[in-house]
PDB file of N, CA and C in Angstrom:
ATOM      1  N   UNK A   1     -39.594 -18.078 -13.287  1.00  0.00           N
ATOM      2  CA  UNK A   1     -40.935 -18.646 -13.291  1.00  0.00           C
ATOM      3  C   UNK A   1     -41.949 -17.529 -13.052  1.00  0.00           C
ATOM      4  N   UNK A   2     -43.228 -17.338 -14.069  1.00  0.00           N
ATOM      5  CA  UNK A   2     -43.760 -16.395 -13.875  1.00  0.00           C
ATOM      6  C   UNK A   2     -45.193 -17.034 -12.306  1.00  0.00           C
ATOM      7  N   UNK A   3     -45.107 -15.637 -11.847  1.00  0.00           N
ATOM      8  CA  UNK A   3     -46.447 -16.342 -10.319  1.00  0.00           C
ATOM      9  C   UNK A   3     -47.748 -15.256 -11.503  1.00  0.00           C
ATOM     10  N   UNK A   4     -48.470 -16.031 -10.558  1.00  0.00           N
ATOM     11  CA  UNK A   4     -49.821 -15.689 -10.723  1.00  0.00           C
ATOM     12  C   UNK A   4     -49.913 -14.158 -10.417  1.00  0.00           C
ATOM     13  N   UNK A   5     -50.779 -13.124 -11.594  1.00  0.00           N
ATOM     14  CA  UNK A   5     -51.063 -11.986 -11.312  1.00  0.00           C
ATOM     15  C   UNK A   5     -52.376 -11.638 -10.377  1.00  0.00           C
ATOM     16  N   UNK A   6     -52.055 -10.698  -9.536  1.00  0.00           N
ATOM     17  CA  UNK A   6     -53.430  -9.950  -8.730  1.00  0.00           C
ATOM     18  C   UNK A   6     -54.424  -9.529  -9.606  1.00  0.00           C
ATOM     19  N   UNK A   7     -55.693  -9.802  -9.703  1.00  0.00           N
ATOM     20  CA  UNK A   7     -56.698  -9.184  -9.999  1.00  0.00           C
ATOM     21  C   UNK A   7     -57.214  -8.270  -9.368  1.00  0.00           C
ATOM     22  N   UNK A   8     -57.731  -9.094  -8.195  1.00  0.00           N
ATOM     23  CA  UNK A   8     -58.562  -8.596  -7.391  1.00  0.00           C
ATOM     24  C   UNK A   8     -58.315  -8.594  -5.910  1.00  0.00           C
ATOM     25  N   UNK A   9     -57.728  -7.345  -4.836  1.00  0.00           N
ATOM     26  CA  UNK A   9     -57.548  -7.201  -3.319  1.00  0.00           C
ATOM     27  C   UNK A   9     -58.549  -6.715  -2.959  1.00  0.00           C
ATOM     28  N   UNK A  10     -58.897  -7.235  -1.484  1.00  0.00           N
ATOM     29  CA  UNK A  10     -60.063  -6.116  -0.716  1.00  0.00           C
ATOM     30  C   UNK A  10     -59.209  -6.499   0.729  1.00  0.00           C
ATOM     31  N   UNK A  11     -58.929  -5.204   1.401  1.00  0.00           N
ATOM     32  CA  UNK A  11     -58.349  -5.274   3.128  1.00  0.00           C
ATOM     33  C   UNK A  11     -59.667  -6.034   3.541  1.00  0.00           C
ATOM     34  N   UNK A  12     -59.230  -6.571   4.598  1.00  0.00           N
ATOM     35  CA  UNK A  12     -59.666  -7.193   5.767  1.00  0.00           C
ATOM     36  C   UNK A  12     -59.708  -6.928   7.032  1.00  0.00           C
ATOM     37  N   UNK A  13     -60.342  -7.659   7.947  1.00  0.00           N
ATOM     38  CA  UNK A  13     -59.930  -7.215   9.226  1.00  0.00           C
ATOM     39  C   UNK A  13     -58.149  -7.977   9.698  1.00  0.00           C
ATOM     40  N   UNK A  14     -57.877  -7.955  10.462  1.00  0.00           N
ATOM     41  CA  UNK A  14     -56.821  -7.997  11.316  1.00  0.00           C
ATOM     42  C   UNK A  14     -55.564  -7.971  10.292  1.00  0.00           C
ATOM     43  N   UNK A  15     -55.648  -7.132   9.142  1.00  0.00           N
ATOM     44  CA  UNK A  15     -54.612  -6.537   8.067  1.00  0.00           C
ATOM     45  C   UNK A  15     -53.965  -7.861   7.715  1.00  0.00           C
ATOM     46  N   UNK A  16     -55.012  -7.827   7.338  1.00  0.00           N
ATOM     47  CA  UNK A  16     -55.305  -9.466   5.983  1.00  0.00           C
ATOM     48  C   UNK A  16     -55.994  -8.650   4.994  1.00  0.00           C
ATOM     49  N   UNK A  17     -55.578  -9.779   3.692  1.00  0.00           N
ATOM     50  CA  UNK A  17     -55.822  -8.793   2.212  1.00  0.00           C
ATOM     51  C   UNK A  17     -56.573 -10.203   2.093  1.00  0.00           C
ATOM     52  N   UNK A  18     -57.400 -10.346   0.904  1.00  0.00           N
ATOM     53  CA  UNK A  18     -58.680 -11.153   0.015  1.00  0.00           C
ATOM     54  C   UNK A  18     -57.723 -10.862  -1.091  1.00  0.00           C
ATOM     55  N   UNK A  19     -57.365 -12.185  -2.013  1.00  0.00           N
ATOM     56  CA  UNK A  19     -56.526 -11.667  -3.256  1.00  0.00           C
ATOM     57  C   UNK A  19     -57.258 -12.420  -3.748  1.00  0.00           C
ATOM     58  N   UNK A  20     -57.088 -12.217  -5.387  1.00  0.00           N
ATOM     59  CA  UNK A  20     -57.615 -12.986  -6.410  1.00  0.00           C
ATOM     60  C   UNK A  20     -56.729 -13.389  -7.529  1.00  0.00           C
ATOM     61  N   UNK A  21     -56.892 -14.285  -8.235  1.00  0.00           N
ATOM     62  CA  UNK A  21     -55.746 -14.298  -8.939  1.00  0.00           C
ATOM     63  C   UNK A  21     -55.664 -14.571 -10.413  1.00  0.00           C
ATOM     64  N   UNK A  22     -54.782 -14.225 -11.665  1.00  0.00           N
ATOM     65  CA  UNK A  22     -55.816 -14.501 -12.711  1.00  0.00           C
ATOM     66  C   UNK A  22     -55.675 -16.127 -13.070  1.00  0.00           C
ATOM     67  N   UNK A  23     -54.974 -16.658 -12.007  1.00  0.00           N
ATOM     68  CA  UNK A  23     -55.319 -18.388 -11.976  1.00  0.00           C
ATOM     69  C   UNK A  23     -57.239 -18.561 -11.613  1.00  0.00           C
ATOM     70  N   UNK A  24     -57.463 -17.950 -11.277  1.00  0.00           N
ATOM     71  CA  UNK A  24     -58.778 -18.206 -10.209  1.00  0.00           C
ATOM     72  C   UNK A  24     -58.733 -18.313  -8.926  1.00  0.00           C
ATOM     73  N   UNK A  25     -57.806 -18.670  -8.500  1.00  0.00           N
ATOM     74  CA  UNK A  25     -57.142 -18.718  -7.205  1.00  0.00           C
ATOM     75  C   UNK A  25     -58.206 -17.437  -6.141  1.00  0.00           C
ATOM     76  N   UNK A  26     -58.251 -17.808  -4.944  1.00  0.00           N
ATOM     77  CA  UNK A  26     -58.534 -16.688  -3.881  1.00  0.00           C
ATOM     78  C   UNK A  26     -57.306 -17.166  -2.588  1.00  0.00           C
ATOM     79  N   UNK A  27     -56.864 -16.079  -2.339  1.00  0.00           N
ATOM     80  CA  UNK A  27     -56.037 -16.539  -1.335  1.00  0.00           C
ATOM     81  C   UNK A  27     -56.192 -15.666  -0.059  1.00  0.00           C
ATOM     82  N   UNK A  28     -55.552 -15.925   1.066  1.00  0.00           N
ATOM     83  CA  UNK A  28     -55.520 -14.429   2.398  1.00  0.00           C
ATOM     84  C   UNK A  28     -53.881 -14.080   2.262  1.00  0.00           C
ATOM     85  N   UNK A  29     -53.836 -12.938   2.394  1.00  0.00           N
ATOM     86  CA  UNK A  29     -52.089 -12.308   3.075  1.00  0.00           C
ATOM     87  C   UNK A  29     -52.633 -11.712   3.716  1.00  0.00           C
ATOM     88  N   UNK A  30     -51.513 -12.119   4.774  1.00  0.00           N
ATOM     89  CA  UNK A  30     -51.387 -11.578   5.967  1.00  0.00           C
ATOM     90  C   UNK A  30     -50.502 -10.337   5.932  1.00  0.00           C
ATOM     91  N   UNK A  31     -50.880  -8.960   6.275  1.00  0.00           N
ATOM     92  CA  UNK A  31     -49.821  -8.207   6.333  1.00  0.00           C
ATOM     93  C   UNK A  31     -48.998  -7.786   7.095  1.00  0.00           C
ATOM     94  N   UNK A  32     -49.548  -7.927   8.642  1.00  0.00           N
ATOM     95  CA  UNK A  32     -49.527  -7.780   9.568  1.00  0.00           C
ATOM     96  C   UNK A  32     -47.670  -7.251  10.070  1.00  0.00           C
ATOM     97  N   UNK A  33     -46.938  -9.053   9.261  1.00  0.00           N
ATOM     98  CA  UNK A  33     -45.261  -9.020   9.755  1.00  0.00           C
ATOM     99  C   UNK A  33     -44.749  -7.764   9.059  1.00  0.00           C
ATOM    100  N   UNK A  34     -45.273  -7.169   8.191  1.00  0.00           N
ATOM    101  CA  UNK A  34     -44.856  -6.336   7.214  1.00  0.00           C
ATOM    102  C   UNK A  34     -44.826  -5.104   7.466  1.00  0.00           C
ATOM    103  N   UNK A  35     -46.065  -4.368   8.834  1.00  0.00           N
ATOM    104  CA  UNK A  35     -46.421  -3.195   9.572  1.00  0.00           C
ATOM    105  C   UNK A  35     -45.683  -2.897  10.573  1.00  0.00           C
ATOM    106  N   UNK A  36     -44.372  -1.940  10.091  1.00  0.00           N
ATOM    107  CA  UNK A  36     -43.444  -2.020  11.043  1.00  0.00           C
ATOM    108  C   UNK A  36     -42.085  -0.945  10.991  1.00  0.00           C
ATOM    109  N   UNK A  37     -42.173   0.052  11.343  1.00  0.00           N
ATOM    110  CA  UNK A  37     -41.373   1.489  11.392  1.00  0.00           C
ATOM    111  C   UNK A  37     -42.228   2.403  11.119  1.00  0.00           C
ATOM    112  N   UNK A  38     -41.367   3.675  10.560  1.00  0.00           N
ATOM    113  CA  UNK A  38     -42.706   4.570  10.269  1.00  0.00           C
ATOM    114  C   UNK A  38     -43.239   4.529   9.435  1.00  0.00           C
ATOM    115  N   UNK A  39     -42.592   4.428   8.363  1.00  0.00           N
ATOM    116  CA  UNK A  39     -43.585   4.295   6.800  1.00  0.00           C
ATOM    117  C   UNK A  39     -44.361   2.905   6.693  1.00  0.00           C
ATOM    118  N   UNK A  40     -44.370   1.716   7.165  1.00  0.00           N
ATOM    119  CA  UNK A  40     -45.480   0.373   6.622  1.00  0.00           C
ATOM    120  C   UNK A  40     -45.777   0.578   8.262  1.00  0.00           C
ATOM    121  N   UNK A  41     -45.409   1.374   9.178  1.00  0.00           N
ATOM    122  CA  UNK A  41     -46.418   1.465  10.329  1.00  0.00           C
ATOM    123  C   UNK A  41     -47.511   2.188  10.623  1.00  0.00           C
ATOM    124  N   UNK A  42     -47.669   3.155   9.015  1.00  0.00           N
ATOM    125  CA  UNK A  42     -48.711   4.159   8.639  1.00  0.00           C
ATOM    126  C   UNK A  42     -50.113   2.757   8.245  1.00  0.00           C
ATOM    127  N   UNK A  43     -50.082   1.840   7.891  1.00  0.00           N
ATOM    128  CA  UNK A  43     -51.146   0.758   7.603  1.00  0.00           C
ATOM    129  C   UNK A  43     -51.532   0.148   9.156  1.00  0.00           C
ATOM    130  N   UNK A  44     -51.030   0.502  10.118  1.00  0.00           N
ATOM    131  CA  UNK A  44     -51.969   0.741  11.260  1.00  0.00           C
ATOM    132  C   UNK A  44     -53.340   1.267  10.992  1.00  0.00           C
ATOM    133  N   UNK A  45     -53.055   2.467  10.394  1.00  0.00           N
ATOM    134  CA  UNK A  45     -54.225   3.115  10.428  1.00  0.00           C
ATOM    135  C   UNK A  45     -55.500   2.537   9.213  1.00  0.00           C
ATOM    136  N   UNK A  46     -56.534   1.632  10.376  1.00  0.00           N
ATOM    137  CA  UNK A  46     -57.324   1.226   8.988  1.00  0.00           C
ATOM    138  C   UNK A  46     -58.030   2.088   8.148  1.00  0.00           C
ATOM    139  N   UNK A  47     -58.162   3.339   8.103  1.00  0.00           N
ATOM    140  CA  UNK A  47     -57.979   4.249   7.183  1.00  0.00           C
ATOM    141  C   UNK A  47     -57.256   4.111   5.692  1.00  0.00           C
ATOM    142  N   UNK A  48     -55.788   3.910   6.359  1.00  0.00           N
ATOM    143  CA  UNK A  48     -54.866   4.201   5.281  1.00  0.00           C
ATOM    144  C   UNK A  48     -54.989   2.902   4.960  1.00  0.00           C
ATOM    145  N   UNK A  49     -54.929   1.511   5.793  1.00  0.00           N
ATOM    146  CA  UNK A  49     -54.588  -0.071   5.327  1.00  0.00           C
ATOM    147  C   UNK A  49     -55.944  -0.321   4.229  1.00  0.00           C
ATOM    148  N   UNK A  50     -57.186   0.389   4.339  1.00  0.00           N
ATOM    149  CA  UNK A  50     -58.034   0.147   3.302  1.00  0.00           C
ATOM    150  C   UNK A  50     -58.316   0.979   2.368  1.00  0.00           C
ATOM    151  N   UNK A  51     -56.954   2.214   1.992  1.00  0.00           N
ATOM    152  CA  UNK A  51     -56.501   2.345   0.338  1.00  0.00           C
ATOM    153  C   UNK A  51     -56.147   1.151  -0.407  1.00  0.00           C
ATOM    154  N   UNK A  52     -55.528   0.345   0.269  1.00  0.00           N
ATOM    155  CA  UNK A  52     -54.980  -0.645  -0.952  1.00  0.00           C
ATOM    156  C   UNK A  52     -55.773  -1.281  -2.137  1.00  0.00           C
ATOM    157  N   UNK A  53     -54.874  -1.090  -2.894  1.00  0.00           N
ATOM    158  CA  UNK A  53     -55.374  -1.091  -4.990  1.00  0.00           C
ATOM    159  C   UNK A  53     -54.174  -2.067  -4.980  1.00  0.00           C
ATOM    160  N   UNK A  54     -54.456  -2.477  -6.328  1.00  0.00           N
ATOM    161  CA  UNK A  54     -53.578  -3.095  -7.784  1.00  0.00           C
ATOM    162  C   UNK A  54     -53.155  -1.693  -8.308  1.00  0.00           C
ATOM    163  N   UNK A  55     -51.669  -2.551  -8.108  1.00  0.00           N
ATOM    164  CA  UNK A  55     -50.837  -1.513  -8.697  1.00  0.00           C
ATOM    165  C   UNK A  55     -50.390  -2.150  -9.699  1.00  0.00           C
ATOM    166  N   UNK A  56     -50.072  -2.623 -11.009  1.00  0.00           N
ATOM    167  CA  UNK A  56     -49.478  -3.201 -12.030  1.00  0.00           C
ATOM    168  C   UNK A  56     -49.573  -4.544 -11.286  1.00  0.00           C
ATOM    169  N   UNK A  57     -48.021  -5.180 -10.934  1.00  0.00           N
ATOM    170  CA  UNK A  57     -48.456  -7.105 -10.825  1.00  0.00           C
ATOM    171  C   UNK A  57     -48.342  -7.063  -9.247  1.00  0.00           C
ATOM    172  N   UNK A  58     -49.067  -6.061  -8.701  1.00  0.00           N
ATOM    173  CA  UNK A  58     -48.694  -6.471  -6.628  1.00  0.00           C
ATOM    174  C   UNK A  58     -49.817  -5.415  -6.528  1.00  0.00           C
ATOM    175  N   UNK A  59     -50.172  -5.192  -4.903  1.00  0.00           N
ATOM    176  CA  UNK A  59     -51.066  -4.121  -4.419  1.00  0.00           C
ATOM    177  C   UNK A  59     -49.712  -3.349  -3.852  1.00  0.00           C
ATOM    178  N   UNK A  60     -50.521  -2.157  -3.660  1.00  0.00           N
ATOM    179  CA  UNK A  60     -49.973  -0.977  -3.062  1.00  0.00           C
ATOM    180  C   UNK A  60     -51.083   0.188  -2.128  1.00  0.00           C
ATOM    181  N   UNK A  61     -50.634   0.403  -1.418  1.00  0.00           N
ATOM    182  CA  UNK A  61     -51.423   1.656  -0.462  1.00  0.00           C
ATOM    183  C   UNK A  61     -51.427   2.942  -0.974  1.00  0.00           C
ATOM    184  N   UNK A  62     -52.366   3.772  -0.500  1.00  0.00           N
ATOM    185  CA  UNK A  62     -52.035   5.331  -0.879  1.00  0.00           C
ATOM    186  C   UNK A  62     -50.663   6.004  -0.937  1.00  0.00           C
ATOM    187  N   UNK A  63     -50.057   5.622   0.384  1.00  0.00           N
ATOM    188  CA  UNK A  63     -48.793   6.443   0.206  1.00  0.00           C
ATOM    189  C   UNK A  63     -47.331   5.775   0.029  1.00  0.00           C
ATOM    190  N   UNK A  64     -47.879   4.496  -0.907  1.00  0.00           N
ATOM    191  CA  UNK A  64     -46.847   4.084  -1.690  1.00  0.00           C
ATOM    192  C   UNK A  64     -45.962   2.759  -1.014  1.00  0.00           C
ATOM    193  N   UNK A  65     -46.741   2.428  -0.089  1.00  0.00           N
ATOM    194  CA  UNK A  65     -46.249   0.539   0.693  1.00  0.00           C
ATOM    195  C   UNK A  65     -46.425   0.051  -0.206  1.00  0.00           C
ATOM    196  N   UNK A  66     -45.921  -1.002  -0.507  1.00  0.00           N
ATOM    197  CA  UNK A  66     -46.183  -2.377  -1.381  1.00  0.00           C
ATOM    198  C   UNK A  66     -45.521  -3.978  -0.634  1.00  0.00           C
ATOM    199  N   UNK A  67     -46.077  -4.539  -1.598  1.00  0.00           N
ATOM    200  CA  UNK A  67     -46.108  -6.173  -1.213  1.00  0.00           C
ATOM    201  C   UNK A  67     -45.146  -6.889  -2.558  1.00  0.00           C
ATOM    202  N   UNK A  68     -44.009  -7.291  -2.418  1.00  0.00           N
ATOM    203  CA  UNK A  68     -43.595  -7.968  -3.814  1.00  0.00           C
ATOM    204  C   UNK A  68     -44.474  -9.036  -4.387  1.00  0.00           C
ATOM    205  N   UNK A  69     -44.515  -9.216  -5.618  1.00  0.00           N
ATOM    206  CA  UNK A  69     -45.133  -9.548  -6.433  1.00  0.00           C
ATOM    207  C   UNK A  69     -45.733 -11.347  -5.679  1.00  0.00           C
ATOM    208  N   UNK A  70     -43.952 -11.989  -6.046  1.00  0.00           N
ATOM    209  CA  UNK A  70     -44.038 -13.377  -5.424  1.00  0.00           C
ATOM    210  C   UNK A  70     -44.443 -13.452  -3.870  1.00  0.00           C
ATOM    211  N   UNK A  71     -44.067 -12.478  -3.033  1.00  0.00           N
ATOM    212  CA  UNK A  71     -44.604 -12.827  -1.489  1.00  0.00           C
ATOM    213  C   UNK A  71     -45.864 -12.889  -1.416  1.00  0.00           C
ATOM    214  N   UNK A  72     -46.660 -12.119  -2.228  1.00  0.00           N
ATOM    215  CA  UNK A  72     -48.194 -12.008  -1.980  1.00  0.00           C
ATOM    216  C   UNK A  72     -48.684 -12.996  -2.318  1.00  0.00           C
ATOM    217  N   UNK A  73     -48.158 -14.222  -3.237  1.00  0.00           N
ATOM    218  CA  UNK A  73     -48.443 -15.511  -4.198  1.00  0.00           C
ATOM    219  C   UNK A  73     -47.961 -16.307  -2.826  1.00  0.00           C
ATOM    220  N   UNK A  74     -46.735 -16.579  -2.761  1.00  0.00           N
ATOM    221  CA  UNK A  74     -45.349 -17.332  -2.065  1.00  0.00           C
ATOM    222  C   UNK A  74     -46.359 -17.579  -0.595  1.00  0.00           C
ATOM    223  N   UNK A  75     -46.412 -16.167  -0.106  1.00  0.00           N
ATOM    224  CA  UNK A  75     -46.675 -16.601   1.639  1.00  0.00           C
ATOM    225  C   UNK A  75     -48.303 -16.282   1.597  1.00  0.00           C
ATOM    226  N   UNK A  76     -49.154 -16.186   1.161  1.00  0.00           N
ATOM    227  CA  UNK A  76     -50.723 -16.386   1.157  1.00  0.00           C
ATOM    228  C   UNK A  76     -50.841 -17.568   1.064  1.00  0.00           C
ATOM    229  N   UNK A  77     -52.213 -17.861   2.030  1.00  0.00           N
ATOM    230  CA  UNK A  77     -52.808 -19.408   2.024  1.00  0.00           C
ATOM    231  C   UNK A  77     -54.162 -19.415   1.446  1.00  0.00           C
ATOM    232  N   UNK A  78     -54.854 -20.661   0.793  1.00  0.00           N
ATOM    233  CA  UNK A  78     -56.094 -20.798   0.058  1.00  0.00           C
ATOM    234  C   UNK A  78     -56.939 -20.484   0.937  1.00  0.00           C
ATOM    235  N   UNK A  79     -58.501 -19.530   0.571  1.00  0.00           N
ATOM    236  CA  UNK A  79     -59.292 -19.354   1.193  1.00  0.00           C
ATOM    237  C   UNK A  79     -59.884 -20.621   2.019  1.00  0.00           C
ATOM    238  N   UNK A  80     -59.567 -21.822   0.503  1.00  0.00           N
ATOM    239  CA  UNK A  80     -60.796 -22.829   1.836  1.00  0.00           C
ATOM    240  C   UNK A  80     -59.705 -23.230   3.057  1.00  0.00           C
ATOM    241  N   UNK A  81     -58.353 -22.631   2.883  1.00  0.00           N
ATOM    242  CA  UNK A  81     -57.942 -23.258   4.533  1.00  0.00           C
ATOM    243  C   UNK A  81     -57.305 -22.425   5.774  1.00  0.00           C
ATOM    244  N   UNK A  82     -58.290 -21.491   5.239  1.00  0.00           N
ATOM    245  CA  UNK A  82     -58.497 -19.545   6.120  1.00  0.00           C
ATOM    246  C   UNK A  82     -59.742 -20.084   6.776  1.00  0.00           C
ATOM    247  N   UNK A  83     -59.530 -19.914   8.354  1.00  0.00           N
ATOM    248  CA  UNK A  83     -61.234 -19.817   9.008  1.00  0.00           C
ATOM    249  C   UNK A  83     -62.309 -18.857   8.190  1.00  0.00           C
ATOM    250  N   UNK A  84     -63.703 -19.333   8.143  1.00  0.00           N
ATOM    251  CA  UNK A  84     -64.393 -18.643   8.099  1.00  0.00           C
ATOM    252  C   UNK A  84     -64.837 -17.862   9.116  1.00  0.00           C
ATOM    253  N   UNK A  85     -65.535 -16.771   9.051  1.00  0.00           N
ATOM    254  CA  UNK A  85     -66.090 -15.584   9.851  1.00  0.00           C
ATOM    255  C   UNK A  85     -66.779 -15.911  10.793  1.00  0.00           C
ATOM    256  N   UNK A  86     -67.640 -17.150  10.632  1.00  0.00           N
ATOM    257  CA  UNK A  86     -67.915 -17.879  11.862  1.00  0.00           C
ATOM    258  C   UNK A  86     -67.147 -18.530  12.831  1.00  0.00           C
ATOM    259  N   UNK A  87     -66.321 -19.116  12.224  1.00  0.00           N
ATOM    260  CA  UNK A  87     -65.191 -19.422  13.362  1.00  0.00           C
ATOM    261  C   UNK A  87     -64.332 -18.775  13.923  1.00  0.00           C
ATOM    262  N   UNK A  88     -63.515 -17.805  13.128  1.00  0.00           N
ATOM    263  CA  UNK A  88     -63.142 -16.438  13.486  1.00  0.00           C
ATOM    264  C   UNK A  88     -63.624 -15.955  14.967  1.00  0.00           C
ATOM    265  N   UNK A  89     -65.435 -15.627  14.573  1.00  0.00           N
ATOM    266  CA  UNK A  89     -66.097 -15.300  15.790  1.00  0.00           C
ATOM    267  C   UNK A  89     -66.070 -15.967  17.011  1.00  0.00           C
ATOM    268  N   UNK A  90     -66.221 -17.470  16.583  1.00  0.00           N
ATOM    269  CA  UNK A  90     -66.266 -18.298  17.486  1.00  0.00           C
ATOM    270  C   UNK A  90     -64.868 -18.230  18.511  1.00  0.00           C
ATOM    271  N   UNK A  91     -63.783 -18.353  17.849  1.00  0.00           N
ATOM    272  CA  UNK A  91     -62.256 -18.032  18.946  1.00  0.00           C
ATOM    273  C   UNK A  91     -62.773 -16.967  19.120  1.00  0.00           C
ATOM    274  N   UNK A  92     -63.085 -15.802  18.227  1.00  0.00           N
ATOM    275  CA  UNK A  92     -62.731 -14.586  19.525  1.00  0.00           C
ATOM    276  C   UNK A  92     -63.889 -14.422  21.093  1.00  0.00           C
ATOM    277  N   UNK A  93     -64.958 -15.319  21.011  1.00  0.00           N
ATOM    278  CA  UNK A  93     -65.584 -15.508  21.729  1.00  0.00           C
ATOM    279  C   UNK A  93     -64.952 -15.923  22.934  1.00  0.00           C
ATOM    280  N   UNK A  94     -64.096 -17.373  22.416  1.00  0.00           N
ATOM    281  CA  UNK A  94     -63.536 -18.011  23.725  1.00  0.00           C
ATOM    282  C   UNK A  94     -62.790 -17.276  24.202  1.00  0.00           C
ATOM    283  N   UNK A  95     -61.617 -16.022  23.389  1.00  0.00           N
ATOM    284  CA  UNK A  95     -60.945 -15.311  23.572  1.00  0.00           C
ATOM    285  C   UNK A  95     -61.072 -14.335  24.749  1.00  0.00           C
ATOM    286  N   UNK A  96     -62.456 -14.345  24.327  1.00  0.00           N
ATOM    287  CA  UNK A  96     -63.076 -12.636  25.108  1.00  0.00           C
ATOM    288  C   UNK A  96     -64.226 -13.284  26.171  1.00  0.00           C
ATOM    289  N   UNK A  97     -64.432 -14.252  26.373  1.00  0.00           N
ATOM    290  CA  UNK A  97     -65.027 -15.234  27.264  1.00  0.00           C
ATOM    291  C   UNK A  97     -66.574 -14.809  27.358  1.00  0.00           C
ATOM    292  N   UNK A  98     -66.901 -14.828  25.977  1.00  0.00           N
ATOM    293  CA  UNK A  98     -68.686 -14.174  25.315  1.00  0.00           C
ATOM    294  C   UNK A  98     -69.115 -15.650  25.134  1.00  0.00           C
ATOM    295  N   UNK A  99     -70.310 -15.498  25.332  1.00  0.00           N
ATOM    296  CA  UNK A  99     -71.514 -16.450  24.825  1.00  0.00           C
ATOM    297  C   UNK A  99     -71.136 -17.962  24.881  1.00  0.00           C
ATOM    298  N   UNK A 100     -70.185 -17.888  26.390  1.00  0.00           N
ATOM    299  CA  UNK A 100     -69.530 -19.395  27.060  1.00  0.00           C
ATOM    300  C   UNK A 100     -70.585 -19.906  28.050  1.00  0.00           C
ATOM    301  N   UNK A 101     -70.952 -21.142  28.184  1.00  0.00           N
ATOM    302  CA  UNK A 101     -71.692 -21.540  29.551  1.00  0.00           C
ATOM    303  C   UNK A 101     -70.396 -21.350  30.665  1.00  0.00           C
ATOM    304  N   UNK A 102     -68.751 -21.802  30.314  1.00  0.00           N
ATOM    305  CA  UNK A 102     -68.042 -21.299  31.434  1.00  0.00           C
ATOM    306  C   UNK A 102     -66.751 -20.721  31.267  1.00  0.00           C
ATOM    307  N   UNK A 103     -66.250 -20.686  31.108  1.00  0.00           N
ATOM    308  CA  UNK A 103     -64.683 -19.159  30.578  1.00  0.00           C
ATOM    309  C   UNK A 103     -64.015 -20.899  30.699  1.00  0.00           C
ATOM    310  N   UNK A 104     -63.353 -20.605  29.391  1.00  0.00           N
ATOM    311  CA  UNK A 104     -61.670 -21.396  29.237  1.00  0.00           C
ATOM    312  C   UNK A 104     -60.627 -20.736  28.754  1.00  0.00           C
ATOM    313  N   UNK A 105     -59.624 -21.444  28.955  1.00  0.00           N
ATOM    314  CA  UNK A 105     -58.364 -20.566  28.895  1.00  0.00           C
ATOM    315  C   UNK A 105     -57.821 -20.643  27.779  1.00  0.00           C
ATOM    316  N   UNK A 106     -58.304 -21.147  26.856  1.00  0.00           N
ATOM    317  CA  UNK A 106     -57.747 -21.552  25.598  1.00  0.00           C
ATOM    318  C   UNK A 106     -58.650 -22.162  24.427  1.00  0.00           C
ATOM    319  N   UNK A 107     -58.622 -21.952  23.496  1.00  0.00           N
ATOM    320  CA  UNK A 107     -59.202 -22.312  22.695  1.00  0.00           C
ATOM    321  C   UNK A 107     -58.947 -24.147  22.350  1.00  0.00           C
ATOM    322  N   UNK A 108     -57.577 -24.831  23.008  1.00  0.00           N
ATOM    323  CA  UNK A 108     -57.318 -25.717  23.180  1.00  0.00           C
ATOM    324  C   UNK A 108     -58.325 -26.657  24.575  1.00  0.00           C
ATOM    325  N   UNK A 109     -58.840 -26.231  25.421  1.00  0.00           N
ATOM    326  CA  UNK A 109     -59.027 -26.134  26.337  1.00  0.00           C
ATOM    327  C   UNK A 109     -60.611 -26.052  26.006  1.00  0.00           C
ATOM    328  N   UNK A 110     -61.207 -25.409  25.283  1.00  0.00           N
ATOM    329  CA  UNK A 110     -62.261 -26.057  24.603  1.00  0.00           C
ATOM    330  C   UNK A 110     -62.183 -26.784  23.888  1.00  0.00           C
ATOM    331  N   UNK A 111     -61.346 -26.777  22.983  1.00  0.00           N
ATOM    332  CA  UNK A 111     -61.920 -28.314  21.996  1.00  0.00           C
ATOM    333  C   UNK A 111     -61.818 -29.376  23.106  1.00  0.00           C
ATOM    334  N   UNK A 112     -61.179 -29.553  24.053  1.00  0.00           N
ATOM    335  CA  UNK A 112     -60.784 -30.750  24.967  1.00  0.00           C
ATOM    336  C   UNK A 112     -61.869 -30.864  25.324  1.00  0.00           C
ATOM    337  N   UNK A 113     -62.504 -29.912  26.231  1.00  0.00           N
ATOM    338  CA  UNK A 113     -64.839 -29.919  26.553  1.00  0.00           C
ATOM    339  C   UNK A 113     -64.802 -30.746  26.045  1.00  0.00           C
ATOM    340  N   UNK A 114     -65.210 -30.191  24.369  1.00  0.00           N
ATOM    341  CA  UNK A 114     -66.017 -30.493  22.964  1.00  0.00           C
ATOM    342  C   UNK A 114     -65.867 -31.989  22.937  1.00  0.00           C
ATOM    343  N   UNK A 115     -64.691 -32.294  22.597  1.00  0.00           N
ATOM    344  CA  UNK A 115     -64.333 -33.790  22.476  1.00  0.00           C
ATOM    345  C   UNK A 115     -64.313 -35.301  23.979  1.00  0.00           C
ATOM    346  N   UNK A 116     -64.924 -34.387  25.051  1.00  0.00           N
ATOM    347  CA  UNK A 116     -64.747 -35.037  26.272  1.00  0.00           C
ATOM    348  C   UNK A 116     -66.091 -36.228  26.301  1.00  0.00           C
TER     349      UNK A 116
END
């Protein structure tokens, strides 16, 4: 079964990729499980993690990491059911206990407030 080809990657923050697809599709991968020994532990460096290009039907980094074709299709989820940047902000707020009237311990732990 053929998957959908990459058009279009841009890195992200927390080594998440923006894919595109020539379905139309936008999706997130996560790369994160993937950063791990010495060679895919070089995409630590967001330096090197924001070389990544289209390489033929997958992305690839400067010094030659890649993503198989189907995992980047297979384990990515649709943008509309990726937080947006506002909400993003918003956990890392509760996270980092910014711009709270009172520190909670959880982001669970606020919605409970919210909904009280």
């Amino acid at each position: 079964m053929l998957r959908p080809k990459v058009i279009t990657v841009k890195p992200l923050n927390d080594y998440k990729l923006f894919l595109s697809f020539d379905t139309g599709e936008q999706r997130i991968f996560d790369v994160l499980p993937y950063i791990d020994g010495e060679w895919y532990g070089k995409l630590l460096d967001q330096s090197v993690f924001a070389t990544v290009h289209i390489a033929g039907h997958t992305v690839e980094w400067g010094d030659g990491q890649d993503i198989a074709p189907h995992e980047l299709y297979d384990l990515s989820v649709p943008v509309h059911s990726f937080p947006n940047q506002e909400t993003i902000q918003a956990i890392d707020d509760v996270n980092n206990h910014r711009n709270m009237s009172r520190k909670f311990s959880s982001i669970e732990e606020l919605m409970q407030d919210l909904n009280a």
